[in-house]
C-alpha atoms as a PDB file:
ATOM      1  CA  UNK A   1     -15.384 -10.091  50.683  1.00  0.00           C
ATOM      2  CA  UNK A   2     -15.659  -6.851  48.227  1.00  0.00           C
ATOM      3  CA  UNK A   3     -18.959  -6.622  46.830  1.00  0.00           C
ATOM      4  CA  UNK A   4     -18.620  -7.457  42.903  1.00  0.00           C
ATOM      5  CA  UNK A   5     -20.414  -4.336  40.786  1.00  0.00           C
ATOM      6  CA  UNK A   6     -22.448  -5.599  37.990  1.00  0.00           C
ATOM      7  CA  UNK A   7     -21.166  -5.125  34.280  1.00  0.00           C
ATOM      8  CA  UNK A   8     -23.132  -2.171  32.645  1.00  0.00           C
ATOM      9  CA  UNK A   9     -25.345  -3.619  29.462  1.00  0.00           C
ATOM     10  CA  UNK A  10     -23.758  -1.987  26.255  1.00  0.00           C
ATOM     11  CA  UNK A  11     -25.307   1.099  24.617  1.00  0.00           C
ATOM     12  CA  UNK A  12     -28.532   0.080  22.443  1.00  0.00           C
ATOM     13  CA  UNK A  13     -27.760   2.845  20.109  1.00  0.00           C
ATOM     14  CA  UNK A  14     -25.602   5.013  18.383  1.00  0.00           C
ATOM     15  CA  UNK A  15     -26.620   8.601  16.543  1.00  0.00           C
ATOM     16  CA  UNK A  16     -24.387   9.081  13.893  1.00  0.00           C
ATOM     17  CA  UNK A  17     -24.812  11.811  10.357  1.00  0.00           C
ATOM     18  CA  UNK A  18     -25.325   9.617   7.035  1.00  0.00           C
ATOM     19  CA  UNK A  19     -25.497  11.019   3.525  1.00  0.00           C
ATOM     20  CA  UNK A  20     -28.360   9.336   1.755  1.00  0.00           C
ATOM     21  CA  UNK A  21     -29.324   9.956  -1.873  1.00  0.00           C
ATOM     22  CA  UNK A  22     -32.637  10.591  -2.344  1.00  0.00           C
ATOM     23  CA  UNK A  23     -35.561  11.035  -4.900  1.00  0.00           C
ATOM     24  CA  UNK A  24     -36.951  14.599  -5.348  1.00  0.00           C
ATOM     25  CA  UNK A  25     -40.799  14.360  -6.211  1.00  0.00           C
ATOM     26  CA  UNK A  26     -40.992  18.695  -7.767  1.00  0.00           C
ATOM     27  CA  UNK A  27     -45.345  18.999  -7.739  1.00  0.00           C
ATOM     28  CA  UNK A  28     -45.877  21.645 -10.275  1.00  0.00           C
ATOM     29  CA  UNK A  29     -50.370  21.384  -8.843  1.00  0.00           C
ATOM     30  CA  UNK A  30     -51.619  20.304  -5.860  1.00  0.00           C
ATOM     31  CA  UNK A  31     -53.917  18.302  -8.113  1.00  0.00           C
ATOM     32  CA  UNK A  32     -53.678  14.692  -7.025  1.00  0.00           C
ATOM     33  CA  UNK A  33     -55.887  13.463  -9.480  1.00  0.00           C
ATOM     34  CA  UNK A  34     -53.710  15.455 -12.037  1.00  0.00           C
ATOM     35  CA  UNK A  35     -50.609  14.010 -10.110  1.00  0.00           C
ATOM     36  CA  UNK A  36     -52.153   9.976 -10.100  1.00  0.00           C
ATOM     37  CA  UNK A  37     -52.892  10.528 -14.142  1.00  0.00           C
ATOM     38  CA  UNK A  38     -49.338  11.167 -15.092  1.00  0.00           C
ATOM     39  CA  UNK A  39     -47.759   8.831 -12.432  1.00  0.00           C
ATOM     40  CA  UNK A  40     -49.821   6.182 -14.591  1.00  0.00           C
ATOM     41  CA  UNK A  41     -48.936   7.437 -17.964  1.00  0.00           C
ATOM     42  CA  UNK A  42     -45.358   7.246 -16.737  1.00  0.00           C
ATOM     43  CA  UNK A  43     -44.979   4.195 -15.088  1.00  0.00           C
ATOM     44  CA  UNK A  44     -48.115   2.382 -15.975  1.00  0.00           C
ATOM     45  CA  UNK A  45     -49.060  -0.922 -13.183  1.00  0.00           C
ATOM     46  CA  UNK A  46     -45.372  -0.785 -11.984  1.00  0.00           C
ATOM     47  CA  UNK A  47     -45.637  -0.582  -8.230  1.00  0.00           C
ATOM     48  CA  UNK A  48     -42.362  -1.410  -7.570  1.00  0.00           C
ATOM     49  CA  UNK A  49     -40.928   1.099  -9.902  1.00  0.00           C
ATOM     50  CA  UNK A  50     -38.418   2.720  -7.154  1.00  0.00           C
ATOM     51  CA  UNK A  51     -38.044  -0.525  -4.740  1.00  0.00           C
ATOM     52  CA  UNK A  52     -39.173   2.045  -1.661  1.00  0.00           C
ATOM     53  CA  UNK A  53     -36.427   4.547  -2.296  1.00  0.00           C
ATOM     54  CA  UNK A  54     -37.002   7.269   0.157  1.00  0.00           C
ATOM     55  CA  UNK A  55     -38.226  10.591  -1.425  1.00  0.00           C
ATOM     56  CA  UNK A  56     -38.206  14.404  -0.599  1.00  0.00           C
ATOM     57  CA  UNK A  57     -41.433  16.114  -1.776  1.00  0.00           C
ATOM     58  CA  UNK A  58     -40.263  19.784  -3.193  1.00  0.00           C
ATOM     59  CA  UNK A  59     -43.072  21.988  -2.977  1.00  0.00           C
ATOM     60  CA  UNK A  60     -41.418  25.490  -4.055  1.00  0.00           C
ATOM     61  CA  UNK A  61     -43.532  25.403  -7.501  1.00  0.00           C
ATOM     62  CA  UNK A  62     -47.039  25.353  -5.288  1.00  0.00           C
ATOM     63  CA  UNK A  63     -45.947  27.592  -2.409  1.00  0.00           C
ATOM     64  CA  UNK A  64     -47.296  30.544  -4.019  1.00  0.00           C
ATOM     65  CA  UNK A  65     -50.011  30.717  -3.311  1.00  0.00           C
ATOM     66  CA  UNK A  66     -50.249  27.898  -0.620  1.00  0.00           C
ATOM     67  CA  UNK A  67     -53.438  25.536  -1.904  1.00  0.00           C
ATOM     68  CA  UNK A  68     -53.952  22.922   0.607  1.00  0.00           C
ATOM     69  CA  UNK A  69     -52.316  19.512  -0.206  1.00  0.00           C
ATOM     70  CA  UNK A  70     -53.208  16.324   1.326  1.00  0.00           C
ATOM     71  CA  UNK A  71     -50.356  14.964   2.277  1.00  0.00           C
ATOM     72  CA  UNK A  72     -52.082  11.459   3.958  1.00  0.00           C
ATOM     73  CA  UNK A  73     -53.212  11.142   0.101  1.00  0.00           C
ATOM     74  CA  UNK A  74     -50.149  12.510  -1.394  1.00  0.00           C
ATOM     75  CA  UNK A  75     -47.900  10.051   0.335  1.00  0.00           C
ATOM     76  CA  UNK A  76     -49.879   6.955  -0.348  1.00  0.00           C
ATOM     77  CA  UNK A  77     -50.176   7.433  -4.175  1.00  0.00           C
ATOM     78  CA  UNK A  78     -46.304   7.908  -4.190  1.00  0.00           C
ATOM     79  CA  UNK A  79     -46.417   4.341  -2.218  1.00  0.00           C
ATOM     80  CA  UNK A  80     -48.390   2.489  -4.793  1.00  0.00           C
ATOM     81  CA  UNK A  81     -45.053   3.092  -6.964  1.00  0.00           C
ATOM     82  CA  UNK A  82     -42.576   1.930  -4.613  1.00  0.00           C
ATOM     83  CA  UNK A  83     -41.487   5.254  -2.946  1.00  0.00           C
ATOM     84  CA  UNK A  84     -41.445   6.308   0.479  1.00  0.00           C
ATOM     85  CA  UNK A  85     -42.139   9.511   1.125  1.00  0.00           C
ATOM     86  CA  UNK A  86     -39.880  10.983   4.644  1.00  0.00           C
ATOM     87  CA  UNK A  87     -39.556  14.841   3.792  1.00  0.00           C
ATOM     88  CA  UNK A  88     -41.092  18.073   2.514  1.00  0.00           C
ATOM     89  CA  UNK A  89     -39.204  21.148   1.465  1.00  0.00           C
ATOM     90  CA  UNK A  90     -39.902  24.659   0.208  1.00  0.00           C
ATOM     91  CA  UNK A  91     -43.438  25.074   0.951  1.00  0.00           C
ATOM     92  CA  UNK A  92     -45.489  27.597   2.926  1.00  0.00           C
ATOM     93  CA  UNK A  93     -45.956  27.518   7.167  1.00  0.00           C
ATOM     94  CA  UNK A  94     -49.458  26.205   6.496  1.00  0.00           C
ATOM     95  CA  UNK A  95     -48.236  23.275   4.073  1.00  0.00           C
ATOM     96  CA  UNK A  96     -45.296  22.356   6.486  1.00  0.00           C
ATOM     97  CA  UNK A  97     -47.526  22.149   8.885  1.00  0.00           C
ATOM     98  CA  UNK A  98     -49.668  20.080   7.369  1.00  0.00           C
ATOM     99  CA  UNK A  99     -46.835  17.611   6.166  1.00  0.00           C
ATOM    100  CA  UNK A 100     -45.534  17.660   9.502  1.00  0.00           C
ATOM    101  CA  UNK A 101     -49.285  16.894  10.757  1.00  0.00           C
ATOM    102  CA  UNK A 102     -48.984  14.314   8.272  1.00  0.00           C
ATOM    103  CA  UNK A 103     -45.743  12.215   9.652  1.00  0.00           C
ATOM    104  CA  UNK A 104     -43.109  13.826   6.984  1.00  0.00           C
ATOM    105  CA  UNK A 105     -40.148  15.595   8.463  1.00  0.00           C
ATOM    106  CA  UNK A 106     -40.083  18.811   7.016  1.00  0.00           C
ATOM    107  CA  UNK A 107     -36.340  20.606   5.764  1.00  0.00           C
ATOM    108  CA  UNK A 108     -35.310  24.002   4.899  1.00  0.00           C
ATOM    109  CA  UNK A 109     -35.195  24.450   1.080  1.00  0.00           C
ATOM    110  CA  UNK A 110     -31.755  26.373   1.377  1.00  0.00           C
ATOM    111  CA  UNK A 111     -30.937  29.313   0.018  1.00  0.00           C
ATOM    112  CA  UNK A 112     -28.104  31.660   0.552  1.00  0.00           C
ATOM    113  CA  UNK A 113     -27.121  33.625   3.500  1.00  0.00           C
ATOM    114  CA  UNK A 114     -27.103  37.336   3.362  1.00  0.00           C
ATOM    115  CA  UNK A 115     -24.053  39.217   4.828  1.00  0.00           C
ATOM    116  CA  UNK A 116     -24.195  41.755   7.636  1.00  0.00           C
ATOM    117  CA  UNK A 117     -24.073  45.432   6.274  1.00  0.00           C
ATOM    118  CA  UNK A 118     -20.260  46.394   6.419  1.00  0.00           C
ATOM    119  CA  UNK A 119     -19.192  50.413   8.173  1.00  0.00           C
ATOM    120  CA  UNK A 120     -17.250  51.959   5.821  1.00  0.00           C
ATOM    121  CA  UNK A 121     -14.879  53.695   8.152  1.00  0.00           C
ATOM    122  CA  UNK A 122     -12.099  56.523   6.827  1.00  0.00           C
ATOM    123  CA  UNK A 123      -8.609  55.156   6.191  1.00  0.00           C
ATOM    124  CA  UNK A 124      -6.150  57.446   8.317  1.00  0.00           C
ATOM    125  CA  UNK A 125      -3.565  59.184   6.464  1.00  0.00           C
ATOM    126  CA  UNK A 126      -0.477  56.964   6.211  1.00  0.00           C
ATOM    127  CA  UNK A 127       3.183  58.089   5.630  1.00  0.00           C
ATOM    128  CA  UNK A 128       4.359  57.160   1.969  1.00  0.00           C
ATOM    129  CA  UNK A 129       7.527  55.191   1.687  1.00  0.00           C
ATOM    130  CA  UNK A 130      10.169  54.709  -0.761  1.00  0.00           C
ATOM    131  CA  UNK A 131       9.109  52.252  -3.738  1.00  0.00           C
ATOM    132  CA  UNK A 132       9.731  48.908  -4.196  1.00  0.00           C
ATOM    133  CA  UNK A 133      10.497  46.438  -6.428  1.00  0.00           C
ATOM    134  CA  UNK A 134       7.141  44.358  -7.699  1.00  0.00           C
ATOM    135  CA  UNK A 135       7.564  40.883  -6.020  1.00  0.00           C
ATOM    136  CA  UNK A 136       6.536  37.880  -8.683  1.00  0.00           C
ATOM    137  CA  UNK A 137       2.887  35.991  -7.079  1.00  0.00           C
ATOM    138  CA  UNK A 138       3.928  32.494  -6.284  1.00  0.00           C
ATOM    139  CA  UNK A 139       2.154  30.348  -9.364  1.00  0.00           C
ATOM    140  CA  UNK A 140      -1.222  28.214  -8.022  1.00  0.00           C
ATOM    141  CA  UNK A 141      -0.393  24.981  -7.224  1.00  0.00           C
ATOM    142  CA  UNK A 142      -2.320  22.859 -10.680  1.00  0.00           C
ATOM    143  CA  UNK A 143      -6.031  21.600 -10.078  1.00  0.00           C
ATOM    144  CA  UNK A 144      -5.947  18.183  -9.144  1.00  0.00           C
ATOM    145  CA  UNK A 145      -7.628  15.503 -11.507  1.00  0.00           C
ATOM    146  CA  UNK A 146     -10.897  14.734  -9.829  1.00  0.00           C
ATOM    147  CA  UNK A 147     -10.588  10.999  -7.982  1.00  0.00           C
ATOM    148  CA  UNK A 148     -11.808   7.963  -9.845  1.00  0.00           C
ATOM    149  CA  UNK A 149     -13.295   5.174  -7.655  1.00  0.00           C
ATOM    150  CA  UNK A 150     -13.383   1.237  -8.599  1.00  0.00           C
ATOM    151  CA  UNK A 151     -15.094  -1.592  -7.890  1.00  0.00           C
ATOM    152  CA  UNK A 152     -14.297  -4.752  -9.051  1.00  0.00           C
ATOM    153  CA  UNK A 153     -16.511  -6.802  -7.169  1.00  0.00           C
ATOM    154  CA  UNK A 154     -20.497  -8.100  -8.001  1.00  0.00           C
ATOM    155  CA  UNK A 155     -22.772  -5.542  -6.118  1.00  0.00           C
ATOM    156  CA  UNK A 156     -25.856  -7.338  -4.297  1.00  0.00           C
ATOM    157  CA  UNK A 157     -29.211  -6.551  -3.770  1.00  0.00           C
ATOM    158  CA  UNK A 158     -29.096  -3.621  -0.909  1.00  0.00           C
ATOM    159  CA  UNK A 159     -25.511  -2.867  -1.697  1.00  0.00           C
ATOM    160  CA  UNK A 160     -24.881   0.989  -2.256  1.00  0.00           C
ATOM    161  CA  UNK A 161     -21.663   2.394  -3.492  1.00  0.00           C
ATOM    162  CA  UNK A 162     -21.110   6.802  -3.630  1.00  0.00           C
ATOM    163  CA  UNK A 163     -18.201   8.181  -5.499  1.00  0.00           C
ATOM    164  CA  UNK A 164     -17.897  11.121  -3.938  1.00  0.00           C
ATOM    165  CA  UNK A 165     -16.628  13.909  -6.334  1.00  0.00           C
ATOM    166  CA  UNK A 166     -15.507  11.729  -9.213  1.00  0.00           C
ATOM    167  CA  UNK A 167     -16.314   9.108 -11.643  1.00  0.00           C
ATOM    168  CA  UNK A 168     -17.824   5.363 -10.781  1.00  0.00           C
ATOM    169  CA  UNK A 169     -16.102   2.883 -12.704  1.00  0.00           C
ATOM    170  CA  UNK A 170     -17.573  -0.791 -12.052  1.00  0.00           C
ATOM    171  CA  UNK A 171     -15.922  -4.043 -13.483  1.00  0.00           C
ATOM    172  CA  UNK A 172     -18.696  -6.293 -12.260  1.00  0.00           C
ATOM    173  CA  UNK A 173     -22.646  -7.382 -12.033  1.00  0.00           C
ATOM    174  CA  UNK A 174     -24.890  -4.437 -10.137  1.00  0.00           C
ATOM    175  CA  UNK A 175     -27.649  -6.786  -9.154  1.00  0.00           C
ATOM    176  CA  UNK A 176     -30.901  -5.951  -9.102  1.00  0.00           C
ATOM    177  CA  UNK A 177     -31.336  -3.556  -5.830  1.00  0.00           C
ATOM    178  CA  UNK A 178     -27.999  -2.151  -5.491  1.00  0.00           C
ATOM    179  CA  UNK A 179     -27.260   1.092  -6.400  1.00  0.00           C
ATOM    180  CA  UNK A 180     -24.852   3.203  -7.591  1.00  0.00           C
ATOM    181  CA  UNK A 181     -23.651   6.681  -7.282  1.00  0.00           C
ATOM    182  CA  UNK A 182     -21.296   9.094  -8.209  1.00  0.00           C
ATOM    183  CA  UNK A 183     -21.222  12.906  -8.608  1.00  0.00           C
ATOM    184  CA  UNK A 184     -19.344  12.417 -11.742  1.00  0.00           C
ATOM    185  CA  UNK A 185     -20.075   9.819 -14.493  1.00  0.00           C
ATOM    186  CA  UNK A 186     -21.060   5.795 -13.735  1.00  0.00           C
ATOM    187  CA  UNK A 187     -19.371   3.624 -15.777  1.00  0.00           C
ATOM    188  CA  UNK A 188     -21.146  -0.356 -15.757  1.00  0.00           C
ATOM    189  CA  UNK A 189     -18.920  -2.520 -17.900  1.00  0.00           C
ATOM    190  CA  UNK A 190     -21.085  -5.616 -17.193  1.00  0.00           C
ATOM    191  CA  UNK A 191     -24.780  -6.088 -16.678  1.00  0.00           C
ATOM    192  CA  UNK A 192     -26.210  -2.758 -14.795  1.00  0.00           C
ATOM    193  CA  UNK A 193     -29.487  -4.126 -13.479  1.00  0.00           C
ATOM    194  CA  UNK A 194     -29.798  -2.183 -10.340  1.00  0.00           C
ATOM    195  CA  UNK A 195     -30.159   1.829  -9.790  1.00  0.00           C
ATOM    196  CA  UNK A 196     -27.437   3.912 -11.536  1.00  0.00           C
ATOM    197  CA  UNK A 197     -27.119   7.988 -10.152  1.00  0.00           C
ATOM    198  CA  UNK A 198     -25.097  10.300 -12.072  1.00  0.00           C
ATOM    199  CA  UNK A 199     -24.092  14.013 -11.501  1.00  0.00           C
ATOM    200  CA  UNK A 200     -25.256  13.188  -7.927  1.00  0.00           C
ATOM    201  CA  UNK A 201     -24.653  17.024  -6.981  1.00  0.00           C
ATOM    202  CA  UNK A 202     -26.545  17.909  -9.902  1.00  0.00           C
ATOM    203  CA  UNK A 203     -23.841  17.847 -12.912  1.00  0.00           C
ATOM    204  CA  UNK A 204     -25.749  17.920 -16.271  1.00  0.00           C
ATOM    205  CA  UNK A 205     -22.830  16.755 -18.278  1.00  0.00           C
ATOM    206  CA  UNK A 206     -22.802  13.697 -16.389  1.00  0.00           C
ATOM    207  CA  UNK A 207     -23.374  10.328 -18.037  1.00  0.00           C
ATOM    208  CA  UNK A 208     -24.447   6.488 -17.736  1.00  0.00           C
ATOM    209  CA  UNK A 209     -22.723   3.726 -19.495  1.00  0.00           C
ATOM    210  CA  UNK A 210     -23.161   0.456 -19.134  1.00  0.00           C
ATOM    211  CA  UNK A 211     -22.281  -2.407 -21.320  1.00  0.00           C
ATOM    212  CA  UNK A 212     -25.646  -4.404 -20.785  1.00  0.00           C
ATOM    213  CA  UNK A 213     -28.457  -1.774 -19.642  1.00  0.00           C
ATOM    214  CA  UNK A 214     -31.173  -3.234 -17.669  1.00  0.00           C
ATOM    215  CA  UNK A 215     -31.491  -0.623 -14.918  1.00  0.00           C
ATOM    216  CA  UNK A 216     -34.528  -0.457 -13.000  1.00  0.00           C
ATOM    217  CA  UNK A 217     -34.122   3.430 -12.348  1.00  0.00           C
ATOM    218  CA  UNK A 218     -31.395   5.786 -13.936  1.00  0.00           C
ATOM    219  CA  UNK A 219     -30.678   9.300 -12.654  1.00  0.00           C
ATOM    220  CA  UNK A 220     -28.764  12.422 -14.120  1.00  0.00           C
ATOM    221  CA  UNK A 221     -28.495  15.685 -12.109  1.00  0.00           C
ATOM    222  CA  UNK A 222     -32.224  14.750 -10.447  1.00  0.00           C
ATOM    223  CA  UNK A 223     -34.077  13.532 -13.251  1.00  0.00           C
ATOM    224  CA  UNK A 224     -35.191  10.163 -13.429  1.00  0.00           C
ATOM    225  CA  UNK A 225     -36.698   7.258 -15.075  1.00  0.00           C
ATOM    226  CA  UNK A 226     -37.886   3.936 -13.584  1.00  0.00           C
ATOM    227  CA  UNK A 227     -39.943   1.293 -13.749  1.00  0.00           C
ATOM    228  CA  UNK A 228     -40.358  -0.805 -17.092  1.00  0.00           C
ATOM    229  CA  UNK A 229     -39.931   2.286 -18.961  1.00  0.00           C
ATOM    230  CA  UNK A 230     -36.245   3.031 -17.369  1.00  0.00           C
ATOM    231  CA  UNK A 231     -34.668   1.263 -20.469  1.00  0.00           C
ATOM    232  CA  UNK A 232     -36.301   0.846 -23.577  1.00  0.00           C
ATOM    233  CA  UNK A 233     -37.134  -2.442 -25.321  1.00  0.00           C
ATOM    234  CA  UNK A 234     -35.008  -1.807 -27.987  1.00  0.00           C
ATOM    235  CA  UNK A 235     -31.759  -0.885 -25.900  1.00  0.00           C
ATOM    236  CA  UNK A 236     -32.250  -3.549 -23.302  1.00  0.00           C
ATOM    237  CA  UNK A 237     -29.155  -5.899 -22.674  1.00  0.00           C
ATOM    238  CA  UNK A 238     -27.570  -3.815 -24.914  1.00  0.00           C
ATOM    239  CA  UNK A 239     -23.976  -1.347 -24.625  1.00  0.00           C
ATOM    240  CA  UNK A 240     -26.013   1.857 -23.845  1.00  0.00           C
ATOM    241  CA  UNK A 241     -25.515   5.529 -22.266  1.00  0.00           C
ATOM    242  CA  UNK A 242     -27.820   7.584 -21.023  1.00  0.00           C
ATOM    243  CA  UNK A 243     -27.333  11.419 -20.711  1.00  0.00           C
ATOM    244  CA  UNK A 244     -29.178  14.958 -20.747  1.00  0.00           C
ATOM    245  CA  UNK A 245     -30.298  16.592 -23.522  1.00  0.00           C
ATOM    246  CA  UNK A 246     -31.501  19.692 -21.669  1.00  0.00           C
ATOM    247  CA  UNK A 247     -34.490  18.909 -19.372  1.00  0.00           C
ATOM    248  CA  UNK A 248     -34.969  15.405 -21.302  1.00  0.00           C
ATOM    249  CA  UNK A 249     -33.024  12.502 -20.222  1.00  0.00           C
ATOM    250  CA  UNK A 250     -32.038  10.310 -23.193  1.00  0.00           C
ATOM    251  CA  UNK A 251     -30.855   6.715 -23.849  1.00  0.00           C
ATOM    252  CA  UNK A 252     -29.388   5.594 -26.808  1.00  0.00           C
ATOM    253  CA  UNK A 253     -27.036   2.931 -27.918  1.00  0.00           C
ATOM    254  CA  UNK A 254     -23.277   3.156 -27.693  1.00  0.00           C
ATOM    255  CA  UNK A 255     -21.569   2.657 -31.246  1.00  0.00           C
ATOM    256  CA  UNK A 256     -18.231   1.128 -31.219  1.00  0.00           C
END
């Protein structure tokens, strides 16, 4: 009798890329104390202001020159308002290392590529020929209309929905913990209760309408507003939009 080989247990994992949206924290001091006085101002007892939304902490504005920042302490005053720090960016080799020391990740802050020098080389002499008619350039095919995604379905708690390169239009309840994204506008034509990102990729025309606003964090091009202060008293439950007016992000009612 054949000896029977034993099944193989499945693979316990798979490593695959994922696009995830997340908060930028800019520190303009590496005061905490500075940092912990506005955080309150802003968004007062509200610990679960951002419902542990995972957050990138940009330190380009403090880089020069590179004070010492404690991350341990940075991280766990972000935490008492419901964030969860996972990366730094843009600092110096000192403050990497120290947010690395720390448990963050730590990510290139970008920046553009520079091109190798070109060798300008002379042309040799080429025969001329006879001229010839100018030939018409084909036309360039129209730009297409930027794709418009829809959901017609209630969005639950944990429930995340990107419109990449377009407009968000929802028909239905975004519950409280779902979120919503698009790197256009988001359109809400029903209770928006959850988190609402527009201009994902950093459009400042973008906007936010909803038809009852009661988001618990609203974002345009990176800036944002959470917490109990997301939506004021006055517009809450209400038709609302919320848009840019330069660095200030700005509710108001929608007229009809």
């Amino acid at each position: 009798m054949s000896a029977v080989q034993a099944a193989k247990p499945p693979v316990a994992f798979d490593l695959r890329s994922a696009a995830l949206s997340l908060i930028v924290v800019s520190l303009k001091t590496p005061d905490l104390a500075a940092l912990s006085a506005d955080l309150a101002e802003r968004f007062g007892a509200a610990t679960d202001a951002f419902d542990g939304h995972p957050v990138a902490i940009d330190l380009s504005q403090v880089s020069a020159p590179p004070d010492p920042i404690d991350f341990a302490a940075l991280s766990e005053l972000l935490r008492r308002y419901g964030m969860a720090p996972v990366v730094a960016r843009g600092g110096s080799g000192d403050q990497m290392a120290a947010a690395r020391a720390a448990g963050l990740a730590v990510a290139s802050a970008g920046g553009a590529r520079t091109a190798p020098p070109e060798v300008a080389v002379a042309p040799e002499p080429v025969p001329a020929e006879p001229a010839e008619e100018p030939v018409a350039e084909p036309e360039a095919p129209a730009a297409q209309p930027a794709a418009t995604m829809f959901v017609d379905k209630p969005l639950r708690s944990g429930q995340r929905v990107y419109a990449k390169g377009g407009d968000l239009v929802v028909l239905a309840v975004v519950s409280f913990g779902a979120e919503v994204i698009a790197d256009g506008n988001v359109h809400v034509y029903a209770p928006l209760r959850g988190r609402a990102i527009a201009g994902a990729l950093g459009d400042t025309e973008a906007r936010i309408f909803s038809a009852c606003m009661e988001a618990q964090l609203i974002s345009i091009a990176g800036l944002y507003r959470a917490g109990d202060g997301a939506v004021p008293s006055e517009l809450r439950g209400k038709p609302a939009q919320a848009r840019l007016e330069g660095e200030k992000l700005v509710l108001e009612a929608l007229k009809f």
